[in-house]
PDB file of N, CA and C in Angstrom:
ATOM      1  N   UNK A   1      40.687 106.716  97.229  1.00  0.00           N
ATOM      2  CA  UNK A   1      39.932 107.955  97.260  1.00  0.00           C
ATOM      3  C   UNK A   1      39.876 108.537  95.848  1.00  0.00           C
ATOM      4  N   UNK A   2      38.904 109.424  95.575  1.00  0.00           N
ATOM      5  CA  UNK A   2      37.994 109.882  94.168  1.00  0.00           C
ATOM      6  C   UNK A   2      37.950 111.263  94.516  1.00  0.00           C
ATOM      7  N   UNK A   3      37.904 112.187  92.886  1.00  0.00           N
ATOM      8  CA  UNK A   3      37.464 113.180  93.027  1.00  0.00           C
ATOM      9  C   UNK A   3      35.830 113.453  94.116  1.00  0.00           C
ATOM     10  N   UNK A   4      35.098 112.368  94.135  1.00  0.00           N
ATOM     11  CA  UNK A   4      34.200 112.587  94.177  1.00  0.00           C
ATOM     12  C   UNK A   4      33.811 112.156  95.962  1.00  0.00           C
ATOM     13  N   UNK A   5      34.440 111.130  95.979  1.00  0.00           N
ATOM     14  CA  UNK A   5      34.578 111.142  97.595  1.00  0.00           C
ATOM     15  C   UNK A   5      35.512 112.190  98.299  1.00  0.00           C
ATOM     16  N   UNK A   6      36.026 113.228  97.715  1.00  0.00           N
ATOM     17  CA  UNK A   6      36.387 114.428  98.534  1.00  0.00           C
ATOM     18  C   UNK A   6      35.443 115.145  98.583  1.00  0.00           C
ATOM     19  N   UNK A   7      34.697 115.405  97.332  1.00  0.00           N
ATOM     20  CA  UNK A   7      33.579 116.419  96.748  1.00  0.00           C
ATOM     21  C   UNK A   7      32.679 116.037  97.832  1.00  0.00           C
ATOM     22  N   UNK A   8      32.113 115.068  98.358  1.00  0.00           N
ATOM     23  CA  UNK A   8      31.354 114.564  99.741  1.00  0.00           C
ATOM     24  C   UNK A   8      31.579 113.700 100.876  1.00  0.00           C
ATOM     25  N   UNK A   9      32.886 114.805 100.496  1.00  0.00           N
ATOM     26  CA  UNK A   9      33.399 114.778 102.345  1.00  0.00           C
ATOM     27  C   UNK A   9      34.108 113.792 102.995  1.00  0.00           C
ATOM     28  N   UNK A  10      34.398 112.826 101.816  1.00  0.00           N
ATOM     29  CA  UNK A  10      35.404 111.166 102.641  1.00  0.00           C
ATOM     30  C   UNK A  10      36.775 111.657 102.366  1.00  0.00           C
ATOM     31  N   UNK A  11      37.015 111.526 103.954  1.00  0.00           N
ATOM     32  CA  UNK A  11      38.006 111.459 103.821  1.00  0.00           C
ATOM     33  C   UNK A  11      39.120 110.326 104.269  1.00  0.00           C
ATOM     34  N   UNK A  12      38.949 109.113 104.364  1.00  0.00           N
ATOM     35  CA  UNK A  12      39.244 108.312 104.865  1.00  0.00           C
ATOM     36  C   UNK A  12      38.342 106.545 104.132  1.00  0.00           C
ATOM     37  N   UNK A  13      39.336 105.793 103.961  1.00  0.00           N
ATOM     38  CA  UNK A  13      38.336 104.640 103.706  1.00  0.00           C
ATOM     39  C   UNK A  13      38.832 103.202 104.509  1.00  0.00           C
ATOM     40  N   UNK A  14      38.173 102.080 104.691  1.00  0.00           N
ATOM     41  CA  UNK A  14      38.476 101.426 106.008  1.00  0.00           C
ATOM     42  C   UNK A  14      38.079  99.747 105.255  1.00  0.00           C
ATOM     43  N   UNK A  15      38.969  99.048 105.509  1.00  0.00           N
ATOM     44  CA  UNK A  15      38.852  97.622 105.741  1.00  0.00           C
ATOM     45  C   UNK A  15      38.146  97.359 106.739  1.00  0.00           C
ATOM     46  N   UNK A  16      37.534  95.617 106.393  1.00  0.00           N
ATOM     47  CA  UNK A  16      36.747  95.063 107.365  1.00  0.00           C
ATOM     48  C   UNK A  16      37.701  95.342 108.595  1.00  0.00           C
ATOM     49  N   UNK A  17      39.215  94.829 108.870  1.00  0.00           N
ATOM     50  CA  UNK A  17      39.295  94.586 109.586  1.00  0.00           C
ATOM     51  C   UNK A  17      40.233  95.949 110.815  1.00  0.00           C
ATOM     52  N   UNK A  18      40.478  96.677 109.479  1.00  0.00           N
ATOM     53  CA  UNK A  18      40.824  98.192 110.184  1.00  0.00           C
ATOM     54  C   UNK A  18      40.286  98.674 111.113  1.00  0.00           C
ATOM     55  N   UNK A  19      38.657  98.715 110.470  1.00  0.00           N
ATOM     56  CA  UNK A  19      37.488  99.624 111.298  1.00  0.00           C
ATOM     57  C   UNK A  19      37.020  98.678 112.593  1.00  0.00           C
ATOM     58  N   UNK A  20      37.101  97.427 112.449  1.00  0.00           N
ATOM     59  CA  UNK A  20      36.039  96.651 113.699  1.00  0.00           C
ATOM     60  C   UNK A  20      37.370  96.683 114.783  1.00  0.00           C
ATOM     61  N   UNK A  21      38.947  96.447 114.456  1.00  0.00           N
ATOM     62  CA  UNK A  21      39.789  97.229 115.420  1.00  0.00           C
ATOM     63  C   UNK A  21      39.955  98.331 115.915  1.00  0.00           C
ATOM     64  N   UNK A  22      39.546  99.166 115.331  1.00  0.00           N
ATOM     65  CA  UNK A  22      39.467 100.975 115.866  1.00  0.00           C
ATOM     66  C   UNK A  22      38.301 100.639 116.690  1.00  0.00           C
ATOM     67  N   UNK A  23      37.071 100.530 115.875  1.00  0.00           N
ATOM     68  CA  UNK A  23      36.241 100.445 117.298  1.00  0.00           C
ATOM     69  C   UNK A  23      36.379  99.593 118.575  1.00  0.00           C
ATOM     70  N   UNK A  24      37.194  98.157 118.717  1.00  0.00           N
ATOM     71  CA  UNK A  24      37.360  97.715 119.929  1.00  0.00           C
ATOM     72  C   UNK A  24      38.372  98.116 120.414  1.00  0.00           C
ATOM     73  N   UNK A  25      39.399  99.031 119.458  1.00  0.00           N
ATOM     74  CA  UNK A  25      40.394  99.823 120.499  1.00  0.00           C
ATOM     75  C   UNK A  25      39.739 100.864 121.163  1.00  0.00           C
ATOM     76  N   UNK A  26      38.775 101.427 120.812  1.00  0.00           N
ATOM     77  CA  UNK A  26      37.832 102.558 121.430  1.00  0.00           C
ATOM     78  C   UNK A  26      36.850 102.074 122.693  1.00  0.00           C
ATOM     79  N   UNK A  27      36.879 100.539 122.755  1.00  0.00           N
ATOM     80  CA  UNK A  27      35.768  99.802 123.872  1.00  0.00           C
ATOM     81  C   UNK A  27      34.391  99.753 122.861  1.00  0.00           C
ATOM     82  N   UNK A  28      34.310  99.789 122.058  1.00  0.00           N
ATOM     83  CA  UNK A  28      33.103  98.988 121.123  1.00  0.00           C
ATOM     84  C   UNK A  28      33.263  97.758 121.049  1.00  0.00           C
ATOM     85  N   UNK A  29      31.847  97.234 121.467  1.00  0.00           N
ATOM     86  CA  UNK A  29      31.365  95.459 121.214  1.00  0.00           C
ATOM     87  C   UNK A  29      31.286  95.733 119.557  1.00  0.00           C
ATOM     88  N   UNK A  30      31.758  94.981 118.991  1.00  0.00           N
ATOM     89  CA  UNK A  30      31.280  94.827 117.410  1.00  0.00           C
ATOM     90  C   UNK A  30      30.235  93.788 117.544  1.00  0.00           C
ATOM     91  N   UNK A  31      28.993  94.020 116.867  1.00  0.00           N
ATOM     92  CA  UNK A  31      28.424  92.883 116.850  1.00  0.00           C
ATOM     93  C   UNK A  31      27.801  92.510 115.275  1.00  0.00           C
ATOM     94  N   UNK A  32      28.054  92.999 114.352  1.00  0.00           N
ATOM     95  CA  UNK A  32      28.053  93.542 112.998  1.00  0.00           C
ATOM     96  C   UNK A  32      29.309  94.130 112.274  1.00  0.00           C
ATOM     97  N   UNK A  33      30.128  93.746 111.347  1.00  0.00           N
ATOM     98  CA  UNK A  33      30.990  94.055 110.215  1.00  0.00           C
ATOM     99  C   UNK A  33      30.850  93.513 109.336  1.00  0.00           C
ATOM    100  N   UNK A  34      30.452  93.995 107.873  1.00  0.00           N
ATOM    101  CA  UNK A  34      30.765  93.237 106.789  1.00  0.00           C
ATOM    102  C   UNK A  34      30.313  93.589 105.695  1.00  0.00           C
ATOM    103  N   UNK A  35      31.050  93.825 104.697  1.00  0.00           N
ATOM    104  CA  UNK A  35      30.579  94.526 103.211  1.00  0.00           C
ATOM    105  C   UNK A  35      29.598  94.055 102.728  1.00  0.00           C
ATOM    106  N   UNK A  36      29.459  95.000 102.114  1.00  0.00           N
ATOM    107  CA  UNK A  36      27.913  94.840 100.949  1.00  0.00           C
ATOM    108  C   UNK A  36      28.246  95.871  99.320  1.00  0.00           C
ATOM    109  N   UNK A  37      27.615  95.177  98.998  1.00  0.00           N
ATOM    110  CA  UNK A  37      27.360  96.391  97.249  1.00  0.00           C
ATOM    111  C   UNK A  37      28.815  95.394  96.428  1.00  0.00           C
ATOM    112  N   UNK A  38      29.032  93.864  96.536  1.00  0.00           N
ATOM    113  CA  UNK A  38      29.993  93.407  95.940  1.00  0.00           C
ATOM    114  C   UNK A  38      29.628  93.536  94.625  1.00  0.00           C
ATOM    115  N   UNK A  39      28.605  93.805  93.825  1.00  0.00           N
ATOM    116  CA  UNK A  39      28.575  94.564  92.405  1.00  0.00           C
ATOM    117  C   UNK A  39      29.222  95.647  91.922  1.00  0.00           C
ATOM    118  N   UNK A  40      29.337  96.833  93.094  1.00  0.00           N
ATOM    119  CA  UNK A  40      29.809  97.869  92.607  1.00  0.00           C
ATOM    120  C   UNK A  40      31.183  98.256  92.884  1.00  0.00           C
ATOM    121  N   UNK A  41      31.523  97.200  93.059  1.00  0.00           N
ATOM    122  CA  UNK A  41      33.170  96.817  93.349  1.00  0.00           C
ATOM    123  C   UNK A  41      34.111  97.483  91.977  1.00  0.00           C
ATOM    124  N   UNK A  42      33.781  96.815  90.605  1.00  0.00           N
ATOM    125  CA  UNK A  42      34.611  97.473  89.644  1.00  0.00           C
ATOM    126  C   UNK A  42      33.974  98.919  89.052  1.00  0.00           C
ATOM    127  N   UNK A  43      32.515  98.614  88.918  1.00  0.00           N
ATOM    128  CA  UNK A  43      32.536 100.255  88.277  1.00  0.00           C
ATOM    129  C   UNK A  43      32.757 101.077  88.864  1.00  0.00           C
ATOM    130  N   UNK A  44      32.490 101.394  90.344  1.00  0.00           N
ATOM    131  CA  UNK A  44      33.150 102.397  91.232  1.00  0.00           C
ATOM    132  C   UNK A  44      34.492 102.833  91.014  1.00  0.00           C
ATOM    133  N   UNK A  45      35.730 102.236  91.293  1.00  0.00           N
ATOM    134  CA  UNK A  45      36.600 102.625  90.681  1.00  0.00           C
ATOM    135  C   UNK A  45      37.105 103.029  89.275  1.00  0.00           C
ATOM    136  N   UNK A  46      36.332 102.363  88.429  1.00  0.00           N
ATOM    137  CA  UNK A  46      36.541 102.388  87.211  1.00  0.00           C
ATOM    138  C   UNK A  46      35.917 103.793  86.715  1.00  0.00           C
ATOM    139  N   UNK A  47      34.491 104.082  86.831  1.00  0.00           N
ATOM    140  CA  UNK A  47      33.859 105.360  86.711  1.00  0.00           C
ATOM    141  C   UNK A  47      34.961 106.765  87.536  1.00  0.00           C
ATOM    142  N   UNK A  48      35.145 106.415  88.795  1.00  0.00           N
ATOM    143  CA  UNK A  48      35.929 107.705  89.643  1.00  0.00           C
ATOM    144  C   UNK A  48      36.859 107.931  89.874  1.00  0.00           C
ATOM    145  N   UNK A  49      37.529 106.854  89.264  1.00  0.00           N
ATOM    146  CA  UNK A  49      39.141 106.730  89.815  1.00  0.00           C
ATOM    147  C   UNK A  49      39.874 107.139  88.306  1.00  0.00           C
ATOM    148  N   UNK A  50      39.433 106.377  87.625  1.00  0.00           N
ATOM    149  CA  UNK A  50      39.827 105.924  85.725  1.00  0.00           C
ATOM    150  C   UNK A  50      39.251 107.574  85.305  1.00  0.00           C
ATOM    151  N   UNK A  51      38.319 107.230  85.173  1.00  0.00           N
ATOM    152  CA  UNK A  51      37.431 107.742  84.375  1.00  0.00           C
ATOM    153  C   UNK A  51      37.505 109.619  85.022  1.00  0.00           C
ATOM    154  N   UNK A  52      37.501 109.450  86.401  1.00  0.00           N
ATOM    155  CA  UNK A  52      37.571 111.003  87.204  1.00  0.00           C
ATOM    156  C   UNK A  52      36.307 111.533  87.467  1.00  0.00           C
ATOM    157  N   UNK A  53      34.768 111.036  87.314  1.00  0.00           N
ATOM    158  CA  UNK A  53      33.737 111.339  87.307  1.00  0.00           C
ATOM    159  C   UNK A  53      33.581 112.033  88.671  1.00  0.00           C
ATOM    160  N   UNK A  54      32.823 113.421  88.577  1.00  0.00           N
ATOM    161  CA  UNK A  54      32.513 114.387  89.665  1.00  0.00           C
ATOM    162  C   UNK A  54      31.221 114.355  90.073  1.00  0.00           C
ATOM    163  N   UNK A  55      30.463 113.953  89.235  1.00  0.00           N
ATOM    164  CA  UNK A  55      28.924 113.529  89.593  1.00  0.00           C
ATOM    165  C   UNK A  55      28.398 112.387  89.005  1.00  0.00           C
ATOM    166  N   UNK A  56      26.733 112.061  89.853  1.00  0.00           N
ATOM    167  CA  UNK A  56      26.437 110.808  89.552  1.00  0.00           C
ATOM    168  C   UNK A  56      25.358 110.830  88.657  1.00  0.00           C
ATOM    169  N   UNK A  57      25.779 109.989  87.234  1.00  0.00           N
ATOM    170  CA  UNK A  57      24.840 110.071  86.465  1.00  0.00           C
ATOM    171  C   UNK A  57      23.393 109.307  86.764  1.00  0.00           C
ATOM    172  N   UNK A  58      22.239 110.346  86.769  1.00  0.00           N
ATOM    173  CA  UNK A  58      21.337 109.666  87.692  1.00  0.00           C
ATOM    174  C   UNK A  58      20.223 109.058  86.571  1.00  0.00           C
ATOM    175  N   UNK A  59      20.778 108.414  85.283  1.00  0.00           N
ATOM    176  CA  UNK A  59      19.793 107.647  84.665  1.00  0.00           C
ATOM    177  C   UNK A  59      20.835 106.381  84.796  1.00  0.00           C
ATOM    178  N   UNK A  60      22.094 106.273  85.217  1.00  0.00           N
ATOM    179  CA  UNK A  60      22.938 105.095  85.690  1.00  0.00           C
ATOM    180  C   UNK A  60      22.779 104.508  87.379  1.00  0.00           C
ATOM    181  N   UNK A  61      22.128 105.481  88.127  1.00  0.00           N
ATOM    182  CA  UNK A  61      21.758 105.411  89.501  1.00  0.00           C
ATOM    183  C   UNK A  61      20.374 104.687  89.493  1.00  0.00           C
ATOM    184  N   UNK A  62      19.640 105.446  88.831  1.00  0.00           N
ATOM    185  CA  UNK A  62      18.423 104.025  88.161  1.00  0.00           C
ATOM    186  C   UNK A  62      17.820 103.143  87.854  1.00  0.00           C
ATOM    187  N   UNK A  63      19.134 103.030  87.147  1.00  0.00           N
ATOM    188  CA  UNK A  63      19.392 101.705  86.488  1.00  0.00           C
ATOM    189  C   UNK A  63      19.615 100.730  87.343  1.00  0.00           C
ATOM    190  N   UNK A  64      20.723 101.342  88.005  1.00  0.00           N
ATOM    191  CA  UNK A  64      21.563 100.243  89.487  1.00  0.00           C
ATOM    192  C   UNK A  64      20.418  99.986  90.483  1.00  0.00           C
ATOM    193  N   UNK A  65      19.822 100.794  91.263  1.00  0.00           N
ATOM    194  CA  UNK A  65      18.908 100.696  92.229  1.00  0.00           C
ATOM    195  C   UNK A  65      17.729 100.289  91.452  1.00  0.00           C
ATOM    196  N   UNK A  66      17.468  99.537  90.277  1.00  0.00           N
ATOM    197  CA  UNK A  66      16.500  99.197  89.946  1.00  0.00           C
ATOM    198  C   UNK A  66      16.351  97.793  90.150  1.00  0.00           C
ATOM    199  N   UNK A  67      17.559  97.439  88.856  1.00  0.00           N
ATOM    200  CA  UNK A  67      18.153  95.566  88.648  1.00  0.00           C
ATOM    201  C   UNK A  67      19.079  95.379  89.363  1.00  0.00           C
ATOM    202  N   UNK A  68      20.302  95.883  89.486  1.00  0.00           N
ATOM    203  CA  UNK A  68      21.020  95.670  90.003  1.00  0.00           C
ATOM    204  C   UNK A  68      20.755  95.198  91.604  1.00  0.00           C
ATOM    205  N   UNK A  69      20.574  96.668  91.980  1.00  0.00           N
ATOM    206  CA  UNK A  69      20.335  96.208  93.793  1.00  0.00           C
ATOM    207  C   UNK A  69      20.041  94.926  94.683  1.00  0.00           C
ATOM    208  N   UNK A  70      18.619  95.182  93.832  1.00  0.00           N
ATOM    209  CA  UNK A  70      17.590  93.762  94.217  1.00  0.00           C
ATOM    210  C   UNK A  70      18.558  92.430  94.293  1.00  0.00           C
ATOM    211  N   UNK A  71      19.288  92.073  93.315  1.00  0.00           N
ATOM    212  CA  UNK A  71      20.004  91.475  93.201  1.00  0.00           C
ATOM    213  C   UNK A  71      20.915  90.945  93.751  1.00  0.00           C
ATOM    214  N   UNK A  72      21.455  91.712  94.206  1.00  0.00           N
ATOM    215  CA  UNK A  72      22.305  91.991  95.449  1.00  0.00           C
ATOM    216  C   UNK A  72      21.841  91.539  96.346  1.00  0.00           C
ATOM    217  N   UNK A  73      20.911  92.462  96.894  1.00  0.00           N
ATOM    218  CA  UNK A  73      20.418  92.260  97.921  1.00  0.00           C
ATOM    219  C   UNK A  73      20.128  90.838  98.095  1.00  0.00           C
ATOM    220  N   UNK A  74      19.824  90.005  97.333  1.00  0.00           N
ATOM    221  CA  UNK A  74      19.293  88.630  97.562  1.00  0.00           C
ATOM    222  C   UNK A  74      20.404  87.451  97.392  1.00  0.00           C
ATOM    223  N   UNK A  75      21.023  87.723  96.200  1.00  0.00           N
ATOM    224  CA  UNK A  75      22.471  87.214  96.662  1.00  0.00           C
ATOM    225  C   UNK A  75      23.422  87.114  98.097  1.00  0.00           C
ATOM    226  N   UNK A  76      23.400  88.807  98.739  1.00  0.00           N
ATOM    227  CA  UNK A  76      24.231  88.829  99.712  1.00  0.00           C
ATOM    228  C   UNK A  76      23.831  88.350 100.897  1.00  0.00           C
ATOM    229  N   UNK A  77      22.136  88.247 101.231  1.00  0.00           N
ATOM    230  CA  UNK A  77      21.718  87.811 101.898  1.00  0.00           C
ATOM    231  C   UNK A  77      22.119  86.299 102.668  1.00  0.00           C
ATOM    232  N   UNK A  78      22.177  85.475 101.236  1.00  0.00           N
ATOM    233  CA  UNK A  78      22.826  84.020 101.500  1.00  0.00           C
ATOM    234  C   UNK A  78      23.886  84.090 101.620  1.00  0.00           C
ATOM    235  N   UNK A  79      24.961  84.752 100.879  1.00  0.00           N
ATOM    236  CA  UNK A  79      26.060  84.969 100.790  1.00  0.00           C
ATOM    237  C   UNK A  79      27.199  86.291 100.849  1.00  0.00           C
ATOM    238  N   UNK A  80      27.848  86.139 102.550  1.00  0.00           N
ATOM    239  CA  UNK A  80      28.014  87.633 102.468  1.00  0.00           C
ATOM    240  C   UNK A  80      29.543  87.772 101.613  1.00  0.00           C
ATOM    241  N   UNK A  81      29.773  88.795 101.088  1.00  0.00           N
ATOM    242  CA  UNK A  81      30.313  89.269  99.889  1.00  0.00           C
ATOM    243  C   UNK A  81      31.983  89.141 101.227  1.00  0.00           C
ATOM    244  N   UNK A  82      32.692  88.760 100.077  1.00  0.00           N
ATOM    245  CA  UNK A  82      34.013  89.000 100.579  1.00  0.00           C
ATOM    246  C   UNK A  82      34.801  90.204 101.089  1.00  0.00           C
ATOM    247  N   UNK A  83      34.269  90.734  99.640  1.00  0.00           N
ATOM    248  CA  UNK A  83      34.922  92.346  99.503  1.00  0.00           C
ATOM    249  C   UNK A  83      33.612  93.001  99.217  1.00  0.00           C
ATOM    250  N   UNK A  84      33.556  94.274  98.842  1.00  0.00           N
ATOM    251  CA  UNK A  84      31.950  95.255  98.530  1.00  0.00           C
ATOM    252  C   UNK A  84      32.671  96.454  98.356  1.00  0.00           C
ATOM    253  N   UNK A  85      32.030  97.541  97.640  1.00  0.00           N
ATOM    254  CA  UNK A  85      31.958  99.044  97.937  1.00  0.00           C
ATOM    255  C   UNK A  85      31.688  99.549  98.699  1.00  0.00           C
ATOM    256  N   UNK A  86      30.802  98.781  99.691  1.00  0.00           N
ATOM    257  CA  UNK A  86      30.503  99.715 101.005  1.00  0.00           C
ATOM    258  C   UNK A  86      30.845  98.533 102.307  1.00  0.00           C
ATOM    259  N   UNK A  87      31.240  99.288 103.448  1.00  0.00           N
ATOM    260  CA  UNK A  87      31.442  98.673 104.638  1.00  0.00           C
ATOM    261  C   UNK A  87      30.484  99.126 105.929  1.00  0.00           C
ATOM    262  N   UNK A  88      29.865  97.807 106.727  1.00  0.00           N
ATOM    263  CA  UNK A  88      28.472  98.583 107.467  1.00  0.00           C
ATOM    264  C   UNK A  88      28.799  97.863 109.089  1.00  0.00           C
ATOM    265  N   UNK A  89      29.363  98.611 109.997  1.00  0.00           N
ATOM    266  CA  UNK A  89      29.518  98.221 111.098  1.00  0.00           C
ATOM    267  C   UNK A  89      28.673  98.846 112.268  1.00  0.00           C
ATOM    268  N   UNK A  90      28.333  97.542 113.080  1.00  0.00           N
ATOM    269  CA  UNK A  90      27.447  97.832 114.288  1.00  0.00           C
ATOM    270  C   UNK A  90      27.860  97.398 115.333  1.00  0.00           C
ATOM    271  N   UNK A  91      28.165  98.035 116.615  1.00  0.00           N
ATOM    272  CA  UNK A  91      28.890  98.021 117.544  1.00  0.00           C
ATOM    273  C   UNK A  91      27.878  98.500 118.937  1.00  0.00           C
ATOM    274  N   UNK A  92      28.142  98.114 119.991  1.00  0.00           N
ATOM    275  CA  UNK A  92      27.867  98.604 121.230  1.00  0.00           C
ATOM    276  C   UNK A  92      29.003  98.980 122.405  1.00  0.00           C
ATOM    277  N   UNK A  93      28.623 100.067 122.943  1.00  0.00           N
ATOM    278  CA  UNK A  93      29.321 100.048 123.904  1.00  0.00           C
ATOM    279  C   UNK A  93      29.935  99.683 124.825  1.00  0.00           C
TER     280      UNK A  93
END
């Protein structure tokens, strides 16, 4: 956790395999778990954790969602990321 993930509201952060157990301890079908954004794996910490950054510099947000993303996106597609900055689970009841 980051200055900045308090500043919007996280309070909590979750492994693949934390979260897809909470939800089938809750009676959720998982039918979807698995990170994404394995690019923004080091600067994330490095910018908010290191560094302490409170906001997002939005000619570096730009930048990322410009080259970066795409990138990603097409990489992870074939290949889903081990680890990531973000975790995206889909579940049914």
């Amino acid at each position: 956790m980051s200055k900045i993930d308090l500043k919007f509201g996280h309070f909590r952060r979750y492994s693949r395999t934390d979260l897809a157990d909470k939800i089938g301890t809750a009676g959720g079908d998982v039918q979807l778990c698995r990170y994404f954004d394995f690019f923004g794996v080091l600067p994330w910490p490095f910018l908010n954790k290191l560094m302490g950054a409170t906001t997002f510099n939005l000619h570096f947000v730009h930048l990322h969602d410009k080259f970066v993303v795409p990138i990603s996106r097409s990489v992870e597609r074939v290949i889903p990321p081990p680890i990531g900055k973000n975790l995206i689970l889909v579940a049914r009841r």
